[in-house]
Structure formats: structure tokens, C-alpha cells
Protein backbone atom coordinates (compact mmCIF):
# COMPACT_ATOMS: atom_id res chain seq x y z
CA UNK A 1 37.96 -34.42 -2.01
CA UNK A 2 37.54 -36.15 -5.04
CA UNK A 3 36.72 -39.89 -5.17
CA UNK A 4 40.12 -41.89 -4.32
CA UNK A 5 43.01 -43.74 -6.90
CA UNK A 6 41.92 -47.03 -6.88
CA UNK A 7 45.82 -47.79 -6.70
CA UNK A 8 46.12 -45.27 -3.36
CA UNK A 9 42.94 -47.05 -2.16
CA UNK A 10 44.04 -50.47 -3.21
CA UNK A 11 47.26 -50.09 -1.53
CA UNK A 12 46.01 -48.72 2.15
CA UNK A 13 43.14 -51.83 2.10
CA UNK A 14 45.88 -54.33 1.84
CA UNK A 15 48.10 -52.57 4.34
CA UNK A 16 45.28 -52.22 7.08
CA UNK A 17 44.93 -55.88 6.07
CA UNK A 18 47.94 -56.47 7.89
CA UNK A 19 48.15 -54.15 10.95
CA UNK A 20 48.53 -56.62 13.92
CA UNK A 21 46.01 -55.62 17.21
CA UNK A 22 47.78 -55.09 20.39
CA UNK A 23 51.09 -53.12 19.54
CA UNK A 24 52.84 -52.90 23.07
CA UNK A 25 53.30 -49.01 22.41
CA UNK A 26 55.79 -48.81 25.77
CA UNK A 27 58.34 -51.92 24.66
CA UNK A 28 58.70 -50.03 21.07
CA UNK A 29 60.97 -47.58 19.88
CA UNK A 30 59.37 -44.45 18.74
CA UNK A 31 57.67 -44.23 15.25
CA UNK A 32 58.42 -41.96 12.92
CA UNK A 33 55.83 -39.68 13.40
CA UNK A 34 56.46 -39.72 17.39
CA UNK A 35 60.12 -39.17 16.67
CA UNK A 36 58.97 -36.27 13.98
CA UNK A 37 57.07 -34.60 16.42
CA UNK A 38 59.45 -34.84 19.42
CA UNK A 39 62.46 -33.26 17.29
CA UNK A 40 60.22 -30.36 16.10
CA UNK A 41 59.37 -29.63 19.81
CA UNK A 42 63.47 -29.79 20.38
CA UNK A 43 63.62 -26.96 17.53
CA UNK A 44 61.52 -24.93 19.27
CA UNK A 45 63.18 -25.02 22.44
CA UNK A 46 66.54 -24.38 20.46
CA UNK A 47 64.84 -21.33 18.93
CA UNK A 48 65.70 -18.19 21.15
CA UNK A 49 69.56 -19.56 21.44
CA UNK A 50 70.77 -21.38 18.63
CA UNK A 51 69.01 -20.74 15.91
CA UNK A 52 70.56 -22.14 13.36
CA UNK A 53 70.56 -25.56 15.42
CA UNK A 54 66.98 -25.14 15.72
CA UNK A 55 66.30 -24.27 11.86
CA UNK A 56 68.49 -28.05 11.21
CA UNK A 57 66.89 -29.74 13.30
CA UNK A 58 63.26 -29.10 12.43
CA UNK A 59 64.32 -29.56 8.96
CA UNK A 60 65.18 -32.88 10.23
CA UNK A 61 61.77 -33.33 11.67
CA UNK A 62 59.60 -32.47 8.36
CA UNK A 63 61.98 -34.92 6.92
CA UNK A 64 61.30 -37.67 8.83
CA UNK A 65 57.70 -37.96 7.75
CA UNK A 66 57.75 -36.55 4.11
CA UNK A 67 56.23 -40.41 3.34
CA UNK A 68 52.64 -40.46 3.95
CA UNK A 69 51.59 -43.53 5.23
CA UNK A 70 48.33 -44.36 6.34
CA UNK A 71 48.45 -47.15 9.02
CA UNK A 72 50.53 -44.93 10.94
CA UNK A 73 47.71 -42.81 11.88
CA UNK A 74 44.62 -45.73 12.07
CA UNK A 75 43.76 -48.32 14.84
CA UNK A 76 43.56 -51.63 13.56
CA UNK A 77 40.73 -54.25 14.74
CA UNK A 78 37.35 -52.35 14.89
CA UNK A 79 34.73 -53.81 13.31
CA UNK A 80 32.29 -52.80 10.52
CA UNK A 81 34.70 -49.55 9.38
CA UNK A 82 34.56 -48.33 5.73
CA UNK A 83 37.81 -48.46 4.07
CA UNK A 84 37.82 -45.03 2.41
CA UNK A 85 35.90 -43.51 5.32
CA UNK A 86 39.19 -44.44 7.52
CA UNK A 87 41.74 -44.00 4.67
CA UNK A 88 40.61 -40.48 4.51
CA UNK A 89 40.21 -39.88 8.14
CA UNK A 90 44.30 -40.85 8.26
CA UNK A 91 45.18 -38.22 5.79
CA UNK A 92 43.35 -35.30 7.63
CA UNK A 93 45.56 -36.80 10.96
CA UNK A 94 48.61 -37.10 8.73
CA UNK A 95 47.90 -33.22 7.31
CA UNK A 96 47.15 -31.87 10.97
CA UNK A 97 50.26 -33.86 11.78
CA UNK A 98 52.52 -32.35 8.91
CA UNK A 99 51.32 -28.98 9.82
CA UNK A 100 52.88 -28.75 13.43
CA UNK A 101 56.56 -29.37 11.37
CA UNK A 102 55.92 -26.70 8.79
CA UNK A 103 55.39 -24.50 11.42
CA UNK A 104 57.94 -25.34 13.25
CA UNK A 105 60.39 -24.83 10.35
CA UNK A 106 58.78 -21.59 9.61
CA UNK A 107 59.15 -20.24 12.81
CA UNK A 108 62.99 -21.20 13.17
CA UNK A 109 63.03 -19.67 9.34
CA UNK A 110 61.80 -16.22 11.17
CA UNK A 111 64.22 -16.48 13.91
CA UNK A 112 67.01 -16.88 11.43
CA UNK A 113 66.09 -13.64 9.48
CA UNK A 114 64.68 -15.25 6.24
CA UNK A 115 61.22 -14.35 6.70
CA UNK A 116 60.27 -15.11 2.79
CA UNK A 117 60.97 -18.71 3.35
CA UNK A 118 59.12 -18.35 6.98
CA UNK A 119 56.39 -17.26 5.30
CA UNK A 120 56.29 -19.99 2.69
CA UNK A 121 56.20 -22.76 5.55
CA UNK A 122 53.70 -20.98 7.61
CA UNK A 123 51.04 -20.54 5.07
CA UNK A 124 51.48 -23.89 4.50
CA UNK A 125 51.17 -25.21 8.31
CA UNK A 126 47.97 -22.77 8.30
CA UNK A 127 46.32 -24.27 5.17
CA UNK A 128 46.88 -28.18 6.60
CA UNK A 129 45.46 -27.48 9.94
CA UNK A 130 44.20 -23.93 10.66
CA UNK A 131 44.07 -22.40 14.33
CA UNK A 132 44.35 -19.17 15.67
CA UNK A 133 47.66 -19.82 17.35
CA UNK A 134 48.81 -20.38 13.54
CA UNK A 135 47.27 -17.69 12.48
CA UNK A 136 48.81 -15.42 15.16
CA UNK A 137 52.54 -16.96 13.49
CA UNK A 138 51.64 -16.33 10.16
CA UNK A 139 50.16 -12.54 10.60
CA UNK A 140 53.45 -12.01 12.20
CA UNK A 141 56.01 -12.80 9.45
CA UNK A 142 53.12 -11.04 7.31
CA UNK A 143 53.49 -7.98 9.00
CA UNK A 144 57.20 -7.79 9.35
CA UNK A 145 57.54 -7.90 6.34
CA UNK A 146 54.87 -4.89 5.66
CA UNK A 147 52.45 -6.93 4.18
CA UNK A 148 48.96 -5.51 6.45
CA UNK A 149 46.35 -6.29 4.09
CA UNK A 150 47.46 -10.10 4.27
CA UNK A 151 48.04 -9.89 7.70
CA UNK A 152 44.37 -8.97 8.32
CA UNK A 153 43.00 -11.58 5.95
CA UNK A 154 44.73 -13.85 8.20
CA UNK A 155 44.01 -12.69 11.52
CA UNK A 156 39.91 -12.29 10.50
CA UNK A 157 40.24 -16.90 10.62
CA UNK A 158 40.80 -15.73 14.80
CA UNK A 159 38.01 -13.33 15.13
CA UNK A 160 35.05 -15.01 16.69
CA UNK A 161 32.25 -13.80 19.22
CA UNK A 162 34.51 -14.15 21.98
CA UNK A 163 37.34 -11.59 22.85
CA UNK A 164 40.22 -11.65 20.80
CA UNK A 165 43.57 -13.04 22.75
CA UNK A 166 45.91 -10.49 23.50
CA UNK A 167 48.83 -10.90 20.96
CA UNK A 168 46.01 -11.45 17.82
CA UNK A 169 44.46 -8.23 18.99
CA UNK A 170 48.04 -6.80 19.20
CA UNK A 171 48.96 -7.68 15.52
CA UNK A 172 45.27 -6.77 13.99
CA UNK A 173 46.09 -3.15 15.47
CA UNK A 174 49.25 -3.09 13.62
CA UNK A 175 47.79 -4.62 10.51
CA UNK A 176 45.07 -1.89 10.64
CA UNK A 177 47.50 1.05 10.72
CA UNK A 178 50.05 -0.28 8.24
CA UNK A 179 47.06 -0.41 5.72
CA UNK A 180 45.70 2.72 6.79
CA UNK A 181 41.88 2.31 8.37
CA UNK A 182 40.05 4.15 10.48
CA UNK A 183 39.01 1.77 13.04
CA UNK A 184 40.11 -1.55 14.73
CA UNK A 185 37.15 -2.32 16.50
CA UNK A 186 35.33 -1.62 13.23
CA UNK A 187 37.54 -4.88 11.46
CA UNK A 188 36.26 -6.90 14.02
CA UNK A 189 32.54 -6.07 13.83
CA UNK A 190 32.73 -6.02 9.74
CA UNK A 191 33.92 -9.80 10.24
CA UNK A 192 31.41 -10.89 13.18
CA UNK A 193 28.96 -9.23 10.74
CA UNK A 194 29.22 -11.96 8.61
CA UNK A 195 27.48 -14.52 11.33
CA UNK A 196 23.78 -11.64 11.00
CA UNK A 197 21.54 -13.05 8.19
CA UNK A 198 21.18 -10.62 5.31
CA UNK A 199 23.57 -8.54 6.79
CA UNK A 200 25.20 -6.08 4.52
CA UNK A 201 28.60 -4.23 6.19
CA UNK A 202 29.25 -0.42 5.03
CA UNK A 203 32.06 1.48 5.83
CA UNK A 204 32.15 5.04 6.73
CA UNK A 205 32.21 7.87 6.81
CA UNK A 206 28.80 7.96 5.06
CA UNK A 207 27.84 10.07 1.64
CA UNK A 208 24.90 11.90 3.08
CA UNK A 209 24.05 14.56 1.07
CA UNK A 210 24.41 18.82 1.31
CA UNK A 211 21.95 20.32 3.38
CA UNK A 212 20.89 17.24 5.17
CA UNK A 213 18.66 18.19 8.12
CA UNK A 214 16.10 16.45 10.95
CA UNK A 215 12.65 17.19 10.62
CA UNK A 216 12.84 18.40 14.15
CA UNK A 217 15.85 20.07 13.72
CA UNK A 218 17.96 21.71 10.95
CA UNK A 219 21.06 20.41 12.35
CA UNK A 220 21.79 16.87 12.33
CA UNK A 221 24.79 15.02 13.93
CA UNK A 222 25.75 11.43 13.10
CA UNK A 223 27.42 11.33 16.40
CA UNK A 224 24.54 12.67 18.81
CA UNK A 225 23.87 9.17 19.24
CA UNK A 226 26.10 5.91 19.71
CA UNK A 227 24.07 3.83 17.54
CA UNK A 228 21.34 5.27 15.09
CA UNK A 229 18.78 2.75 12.95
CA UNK A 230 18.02 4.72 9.73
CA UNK A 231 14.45 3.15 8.67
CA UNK A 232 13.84 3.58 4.47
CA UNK A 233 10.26 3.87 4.46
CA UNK A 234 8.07 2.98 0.82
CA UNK A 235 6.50 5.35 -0.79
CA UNK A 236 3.21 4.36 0.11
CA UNK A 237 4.06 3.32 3.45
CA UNK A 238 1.59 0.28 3.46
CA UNK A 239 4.11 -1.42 5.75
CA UNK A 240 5.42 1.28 8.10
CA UNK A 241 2.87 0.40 11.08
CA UNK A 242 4.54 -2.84 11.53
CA UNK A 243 7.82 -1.79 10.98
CA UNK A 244 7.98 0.67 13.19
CA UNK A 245 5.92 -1.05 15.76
CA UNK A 246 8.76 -3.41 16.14
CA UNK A 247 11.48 -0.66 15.79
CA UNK A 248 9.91 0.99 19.24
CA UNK A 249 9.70 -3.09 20.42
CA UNK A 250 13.43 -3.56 19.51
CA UNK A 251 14.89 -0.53 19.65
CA UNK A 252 16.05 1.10 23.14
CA UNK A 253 18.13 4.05 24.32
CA UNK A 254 20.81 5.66 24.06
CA UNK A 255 20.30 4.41 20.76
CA UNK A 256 18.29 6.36 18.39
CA UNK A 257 15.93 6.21 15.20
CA UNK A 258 15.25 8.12 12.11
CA UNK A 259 13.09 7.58 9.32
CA UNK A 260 13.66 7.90 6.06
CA UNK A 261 11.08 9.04 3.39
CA UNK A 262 11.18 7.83 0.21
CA UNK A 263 11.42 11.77 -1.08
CA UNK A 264 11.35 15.11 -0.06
CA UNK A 265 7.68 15.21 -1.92
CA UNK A 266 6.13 11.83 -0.38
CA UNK A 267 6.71 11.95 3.39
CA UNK A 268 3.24 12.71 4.44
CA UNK A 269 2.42 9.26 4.98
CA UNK A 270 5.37 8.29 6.93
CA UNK A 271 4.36 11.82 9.05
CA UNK A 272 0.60 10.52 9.47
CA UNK A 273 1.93 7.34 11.11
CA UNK A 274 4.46 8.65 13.16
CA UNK A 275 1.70 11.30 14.15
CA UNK A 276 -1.03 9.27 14.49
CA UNK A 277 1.02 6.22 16.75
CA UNK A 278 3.04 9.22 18.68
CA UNK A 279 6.80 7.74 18.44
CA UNK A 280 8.11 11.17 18.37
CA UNK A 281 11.05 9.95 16.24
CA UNK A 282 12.53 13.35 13.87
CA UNK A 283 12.16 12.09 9.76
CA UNK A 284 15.45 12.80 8.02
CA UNK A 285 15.72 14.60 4.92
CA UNK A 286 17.59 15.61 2.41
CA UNK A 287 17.86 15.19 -1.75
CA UNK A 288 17.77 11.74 -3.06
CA UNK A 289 19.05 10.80 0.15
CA UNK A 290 18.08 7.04 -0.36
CA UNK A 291 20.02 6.96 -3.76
CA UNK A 292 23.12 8.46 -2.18
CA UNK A 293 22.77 5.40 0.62
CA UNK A 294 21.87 3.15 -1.81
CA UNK A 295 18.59 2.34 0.43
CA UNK A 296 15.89 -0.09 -0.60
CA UNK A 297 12.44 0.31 0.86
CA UNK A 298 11.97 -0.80 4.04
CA UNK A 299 15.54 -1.32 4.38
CA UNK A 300 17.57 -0.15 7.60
CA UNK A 301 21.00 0.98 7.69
CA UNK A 302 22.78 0.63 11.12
CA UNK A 303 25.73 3.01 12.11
CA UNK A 304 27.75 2.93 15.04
CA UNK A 305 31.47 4.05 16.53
CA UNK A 306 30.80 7.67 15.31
CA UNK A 307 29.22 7.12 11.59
CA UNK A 308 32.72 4.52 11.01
CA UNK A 309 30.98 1.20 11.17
CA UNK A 310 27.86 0.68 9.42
CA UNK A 311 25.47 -2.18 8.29
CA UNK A 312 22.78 -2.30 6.06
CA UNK A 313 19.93 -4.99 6.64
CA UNK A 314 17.14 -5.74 4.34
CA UNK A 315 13.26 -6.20 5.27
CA UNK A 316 12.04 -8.58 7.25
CA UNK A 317 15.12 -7.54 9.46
CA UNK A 318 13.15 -7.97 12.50
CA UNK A 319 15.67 -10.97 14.09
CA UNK A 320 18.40 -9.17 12.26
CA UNK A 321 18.44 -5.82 14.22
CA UNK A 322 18.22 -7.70 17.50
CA UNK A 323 21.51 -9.51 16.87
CA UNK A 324 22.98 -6.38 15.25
CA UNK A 325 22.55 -3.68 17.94
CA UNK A 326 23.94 -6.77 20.58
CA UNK A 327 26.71 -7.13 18.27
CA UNK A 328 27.32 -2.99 17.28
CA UNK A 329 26.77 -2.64 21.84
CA UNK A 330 30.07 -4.88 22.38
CA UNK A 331 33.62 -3.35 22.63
CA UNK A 332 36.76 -4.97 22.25
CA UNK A 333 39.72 -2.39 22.98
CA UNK A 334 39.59 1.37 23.94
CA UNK A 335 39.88 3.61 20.89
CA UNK A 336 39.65 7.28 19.36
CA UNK A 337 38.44 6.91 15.69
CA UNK A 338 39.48 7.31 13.24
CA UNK A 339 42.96 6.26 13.75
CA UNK A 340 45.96 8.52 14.12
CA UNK A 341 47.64 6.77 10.88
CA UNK A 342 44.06 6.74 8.85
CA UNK A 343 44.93 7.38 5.02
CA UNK A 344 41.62 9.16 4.95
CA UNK A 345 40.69 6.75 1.89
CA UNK A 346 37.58 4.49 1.27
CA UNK A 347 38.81 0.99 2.80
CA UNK A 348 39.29 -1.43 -0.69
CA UNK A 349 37.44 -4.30 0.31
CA UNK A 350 37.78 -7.83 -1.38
CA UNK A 351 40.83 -7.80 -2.53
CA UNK A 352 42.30 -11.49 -1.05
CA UNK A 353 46.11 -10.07 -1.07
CA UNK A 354 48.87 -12.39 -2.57
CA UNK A 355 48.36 -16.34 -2.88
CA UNK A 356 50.17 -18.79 -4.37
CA UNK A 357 49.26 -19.42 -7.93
CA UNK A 358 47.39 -22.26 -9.09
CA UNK A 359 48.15 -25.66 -10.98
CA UNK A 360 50.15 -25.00 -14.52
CA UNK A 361 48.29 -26.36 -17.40
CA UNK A 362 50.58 -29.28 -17.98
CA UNK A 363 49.41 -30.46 -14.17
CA UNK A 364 53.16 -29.22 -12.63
CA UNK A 365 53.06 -27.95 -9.54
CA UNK A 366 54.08 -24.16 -9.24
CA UNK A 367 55.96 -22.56 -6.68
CA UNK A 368 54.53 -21.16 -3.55
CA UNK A 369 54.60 -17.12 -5.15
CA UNK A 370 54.83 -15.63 -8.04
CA UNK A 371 58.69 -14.96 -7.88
CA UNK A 372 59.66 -17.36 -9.76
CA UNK A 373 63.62 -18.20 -9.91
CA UNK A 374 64.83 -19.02 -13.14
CA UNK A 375 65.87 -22.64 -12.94
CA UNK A 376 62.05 -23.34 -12.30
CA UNK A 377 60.92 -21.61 -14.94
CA UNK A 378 63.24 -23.46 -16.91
CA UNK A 379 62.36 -26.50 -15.45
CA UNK A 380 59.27 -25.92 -17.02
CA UNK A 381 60.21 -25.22 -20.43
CA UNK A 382 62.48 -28.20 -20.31
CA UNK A 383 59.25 -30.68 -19.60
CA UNK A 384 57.37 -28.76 -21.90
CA UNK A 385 59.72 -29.69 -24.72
CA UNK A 386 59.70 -33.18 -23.66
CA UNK A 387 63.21 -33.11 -21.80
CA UNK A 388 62.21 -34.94 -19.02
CA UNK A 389 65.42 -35.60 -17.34
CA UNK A 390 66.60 -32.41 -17.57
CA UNK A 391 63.17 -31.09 -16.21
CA UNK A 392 63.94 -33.59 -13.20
CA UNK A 393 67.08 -32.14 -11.90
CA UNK A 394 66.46 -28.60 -12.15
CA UNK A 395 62.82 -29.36 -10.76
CA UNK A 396 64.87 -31.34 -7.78
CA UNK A 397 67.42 -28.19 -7.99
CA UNK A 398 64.73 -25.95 -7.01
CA UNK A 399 63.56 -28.18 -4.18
CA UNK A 400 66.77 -28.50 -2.54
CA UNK A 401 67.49 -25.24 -1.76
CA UNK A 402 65.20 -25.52 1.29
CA UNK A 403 63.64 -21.75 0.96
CA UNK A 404 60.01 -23.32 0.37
CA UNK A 405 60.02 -22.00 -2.82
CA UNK A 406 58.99 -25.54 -3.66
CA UNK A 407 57.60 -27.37 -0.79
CA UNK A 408 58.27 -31.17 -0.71
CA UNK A 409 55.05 -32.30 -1.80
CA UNK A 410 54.53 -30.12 -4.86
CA UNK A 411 58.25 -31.39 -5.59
CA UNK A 412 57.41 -34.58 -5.35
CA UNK A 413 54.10 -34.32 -7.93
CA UNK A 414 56.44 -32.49 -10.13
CA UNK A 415 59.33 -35.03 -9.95
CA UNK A 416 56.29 -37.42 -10.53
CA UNK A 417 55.36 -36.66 -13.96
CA UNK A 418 59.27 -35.91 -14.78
CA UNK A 419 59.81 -40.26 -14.02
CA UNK A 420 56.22 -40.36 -15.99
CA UNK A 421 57.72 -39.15 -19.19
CA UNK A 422 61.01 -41.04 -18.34
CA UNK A 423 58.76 -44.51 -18.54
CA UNK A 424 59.94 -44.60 -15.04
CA UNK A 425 55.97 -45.08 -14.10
CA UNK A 426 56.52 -47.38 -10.80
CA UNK A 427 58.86 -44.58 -8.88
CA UNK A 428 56.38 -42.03 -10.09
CA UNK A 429 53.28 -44.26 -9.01
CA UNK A 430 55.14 -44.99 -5.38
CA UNK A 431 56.07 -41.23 -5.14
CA UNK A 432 52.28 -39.92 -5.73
CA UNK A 433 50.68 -43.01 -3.27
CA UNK A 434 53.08 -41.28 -0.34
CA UNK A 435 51.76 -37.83 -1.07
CA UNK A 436 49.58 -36.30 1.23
CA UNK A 437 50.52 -32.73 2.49
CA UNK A 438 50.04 -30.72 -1.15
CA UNK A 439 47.38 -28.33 -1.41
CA UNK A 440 47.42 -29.78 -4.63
CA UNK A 441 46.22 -33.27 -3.56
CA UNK A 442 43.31 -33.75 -6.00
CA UNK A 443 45.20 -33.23 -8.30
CA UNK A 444 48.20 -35.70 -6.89
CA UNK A 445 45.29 -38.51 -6.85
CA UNK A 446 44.45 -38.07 -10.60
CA UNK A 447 48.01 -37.99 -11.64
CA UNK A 448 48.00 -41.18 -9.09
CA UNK A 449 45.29 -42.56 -11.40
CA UNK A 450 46.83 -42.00 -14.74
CA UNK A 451 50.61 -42.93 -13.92
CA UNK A 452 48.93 -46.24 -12.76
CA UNK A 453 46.84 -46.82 -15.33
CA UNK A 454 48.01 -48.77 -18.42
CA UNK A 455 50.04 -46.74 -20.94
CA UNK A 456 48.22 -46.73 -24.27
């Protein structure tokens, strides 16, 4: 967060100022927030039946708050606090607060049918507070409407080291099959991968060359083991008595290692050691078989659920492996891999799916996709060209229709600079200091800063 508008600042100091100690919270009627929060609870309950009850009513709700306002989520009358600390620490309550009503809108959105919109508001509640029950909402609208890769972005925020709860392990099996991978449990190792130092997630099926073979056998199988640990020796091998001293240390059945020399033409070092210590572990070979795995030396590359999962780890991997083969040793849900609905294609990693675009160059706000209706887009040409009012009411036209198209708070920032260019700098100034909610919001504090600062 950038450093706060002095005016935004300026204003919450002099507010706090006058907060009065000792509020008897039972003799007074509900504040707005309470009363925000109690009628999206009432939506919810309206849901199943009455849907379009429940869709008004926490509408209502997200309504009742759309002013952000500071004292309303601080104590007053401790001692010694820093200003900004607390002014900031009642914007992360107001945004965890905000979020529980744009969920609650989203999900009456979804029971009405209109699961664009749902969507819209979900993404939303999820970006202002996340949680895994949130997530679970928003991988659900994602998936209905046949978005998986989304889905799965969303669902990896609710993958952690403990079991995944039923319904998130529900949707990331449907998310898995509409996008076509081999594996479930294989998503949810890539992602607790990411916690392993170093740790370098491959997927299979592996490119192993033609005519690969064991030293001690000139048939090898991937799958003759549930977990193998594919040591990439050097060349000269200077390091291979310590490495694989602490493979046999770390290293324990059913799971099994092979060594890797660096060709077909320099293995008798790697032989001598494994000779001369007696491990009794087979060398595998086969033609530039480091280059096809893309192997540095003294690398190891860790496979598991039948050759589908796979992680590479550099050297020095000694702490690594241990958490690795705990990890690779777990099992979430019963399954045959690859998948039934497998597209039998390499899995297209880091690609982040569709987000809403980014701030306009002008500082507007743009909508929440890239569908962009056309009074918006001419909304924009219209402030472009220096027609603010016009710009206003087809920026407030957009807003109104309620599909989230335009969430309040970018509407606000954009109706903002529209009363800006109108000289109308006070409503723009007192619409910006109530913003809190945009995902925007650095950007609503320097507007904030330049509507309040004297025009030149």
C-alpha cells in the first residue's frame, strides 16, 4: 500500500478525534455495518426458495455500506496508537467486511441463473478477503460455466499440507477432467511442491530415450517401483561418495534408486564407487539421457504415481529429498492414472487464465472482463474527448445495471475523475475519501491526492 492522501489521512485523524469511549452497544440501534451484515445473512437463508428475494435483498446489504468509513471499524481510547497504523488496520476490517456482501450477492447471482455476474462478485469477495470456503464458491461458478483451468487456479489458494475438504476436492476433480490431465493427486503434489526448497515440479510421462535399459537389466520399467530417485552423477564423480552415502541414509524401500552417468562413455567412475561401497543400485543408461531430462550434475529427479508426477531437485538436495519422498508417500483420494478423460497432451503450465484487465491509461477504472459493452467503451471515448458529463452518465449507466460489470468502487473512481473535469472537485474528493473496496485502491488514493490538491 502506498503511503496515504494526506486529505484521506487528515480526515480519519480528526474523526477518531471525536469517537466518544463507552458506546452502550446494547441501548443502540444497529450500525450500518451490523445491519449490512445481518441482511446479507437473510439473503442467504432466502437463497434455496426465493431467489429473487434473496438476490434484492443482498443487493440491499452491499448497499448499505458502499461508504467506507473508518471509525466504524476502530476502538476509540487506547493510548499511544499510530494514526495510519490504525487507519489502515480499519480498511483491511472494512475490505474483509465488504467481502462477506459480494459474496453473498454472487451467490444469490448463481442461484438466479446469471452466473457471469456471479462470477464478477465472487472474484471480487475472494480478492478482499481470501479463504477456502470462497474459493470453494468461486471454483464453482468457474466450473459451471466450463472454465477448468480457472477453476484450478482458484482451488490451488485451498490446497495446503492438510487434506483437502470434501467439496474442494470434489470440484478440483472436475476441474482436472474438464481441462484434460492425467492426475488429481498429481495437482495437489505439483502445488505442495512449491513449500520444498529448490524444488523443481515435472510432469509426465517422461522423454526417456529409445533403447533405454538398467545396467542390471535390459528392461527397465518406470513403474517397478512407487517412487524412484534418479541420481545425475558428474563426470568425474568427485562428489558421488557423499551423495550417495546420504541417498542409502535417506532413501528406503519400496522406493528405489538409479544412477545416472554423465554418458554412455564415462560411467566407470560412478561403477568403481558403487562397486567399491557395495550399494548394489543398477546405473541407467541410455543416449544423452541427461540432455533429454534436462539433468544437471548431481541433480536428482524424483518420480512418483507411475512416472505422472515428477520433481527435479538440485545439489545440495540432501533436506530436500527428505521432505520430498514424505510429501510424494502421502495420498489424498483413490485413483487410476492417468485419468479416463486425459487429452493425452503435455499439461500447459503458467498460463494464469482470464483476469480482469488493468487500470486504462487515463487512470479510469475498467470493467471487471474484457467484454466490454458498448456504452463503456463509449464512456471512455467521451472523457477522452473531454466530455465529461456525458462520460458521467453513461459511466453511471454502466454501473446501474447491477451485472458487476462495473463494481461500485471502480464506478465510483470513474465517476470521480468525470466531477474532476466538471470542476466539481469537492464531490469527487468526498467520493474517493469513502473508497475502500477497489482493487484499484492505490490508485483511488493518488487520484485522492490530486483532486485535493490545488488546481494549477
Amino acid at each position: 500500500m502506498t503511503a496515504l492522501g494526506q486529505s484521506r489521512l487528515r480526515a480519519f485523524t480528526l474523526a477518531l478525534g471525536a469517537l466518544v469511549p463507552g458506546r452502550d452497544a446494547f441501548a443502540a440501534p444497529p450500525t450500518p455495518v451490523e445491519a449490512a451484515e445481518r441482511a446479507a445473512q437473510a439473503a442467504l437463508a432466502l437463497m434455496p426458495t426465493q431467489p429473487a428475494a434473496a438476490l434484492a435483498e443482498a443487493r440491499r446489504a452491499l448497499s448499505l455500506t458502499s461508504d467506507f468509513e473508518p471509525t466504524a471499524f476502530v476502538r476509540a481510547g487506547r493510548k499511544g496508537e499510530v494514526v495510519e497504523d490504525e487507519y489502515i488496520a480499519a480498511r483491511e476490517a472494512y475490505r474483509a467486511h465488504r467481502a462477506r456482501l459480494y459474496e453473498a450477492v454472487g451467490l444469490c447471482l448463481a442461484a438466479s441463473g446469471d452466473g457471469v455476474a456471479a462470477l464478477r462478485y465472487l472474484r471480487r469477495a475472494t480478492d478482499l478477503d481470501p479463504s477456502a470456503e470462497r474459493a470453494t464458491g468461486l471454483a464453482r461458478t468457474l466450473l459451471v460455466q466450463g472454465r477448468g483451468r480457472e477453476s484450478l487456479l482458484v482451488l490451488e489458494s485451498a490446497i495446503g499440507p492438510e487434506p483437502l475438504a470434501g467439496d474442494n476436492l470434489a470440484l478440483l476433480e472436475q476441474a482436472v477432467d474438464l481441462v484434460g490431465l492425467p492426475s488429481v493427486q498429481g495437482e495437489i503434489d505439483r502445488i505442495r511442491l512449491r513449500a520444498v526448497k529448490g524444488a523443481e515440479p515435472r510432469d509426465g510421462p517422461f522423454p526417456f530415450p529409445p533403447s533405454l535399459r538398467l545396467s542390471t537389466s535390459p528392461i527397465f520399467r518406470l513403474d517397478d517401483a512407487p517412487v524412484n530417485i534418479l541420481y545425475q552423477a558428474e563426470g568425474s564423480c568427485r562428489a558421488c561418495s557423499a551423495d550417495l552415502g546420504e541417498l542409502k541414509r535417506i532413501v528406503k524401500p519400496p522406493a528405489r534408486v538409479l544412477l545416472l552417468p554423465e554418458s554412455l562413455e564415462h560411467d566407470r567412475a560412478l561403477r568403481q564407487v558403487v562397486d567399491l561401497y557395495r550399494y548394489g543400485w543398477p546405473l541407467l543408461l541410455g543416449r544423452d539421457l541427461a540432455g533429454a531430462l534436462g539433468l544437471a550434475p548431481r541433480s536428482v529427479l524424483v518420480t512418483a504415481r507411475g512416472g505422472w508426477v515428477g520433481v527435479v531437485l538440485p545439489a545440495e538436495w540432501r533436506e530436500s529429498l527428505t521432505a520430498t519422498l514424505a510429501l510424494l508417500g502421502r495420498s489424498d483420494l483413490p485413483e487410476t492414472v492417468p485419468r479416463t478423460r486425459w487429452n493425452h497432451v503435455k499439461p500447459l503450465r503458467g498460463v494464469a487464465g482470464e483476469r480482469p484487465p488493468g487500470l486504462l491509461p487515463e487512470g479510469i477504472a475498467p470493467g471487471e472482463d474484457m467484454a466490454v459493452p458498448p456504452e463503456f467503451a463509449a464512456a471512455v471515448e467521451g472523457y477522452r474527448a473531454g466530455r465529461f458529463a456525458e462520460a458521467l452518465r453513461l459511466f453511471d449507466d454502466v454501473a446501474n445495471k447491477g451485472d458487476g460489470f462495473l463494481l461500485p468502487p471502480e464506478a465510483r473512481l470513474n465517476r470521480a475523475l468525470c466531477l474532476a473535469g466538471l470542476s466539481r472537485r469537492e464531490e469527487a474528493r468526498r467520493l474517493l475519501l469513502k473508497t475502500g473496496d477497489s482493487r484499484f485502491q492505490e490508485d483511488v488514493d493518488r487520484a485522492l491526492e490530486a483532486v485535493a490538491s490545488p488546481r494549477r
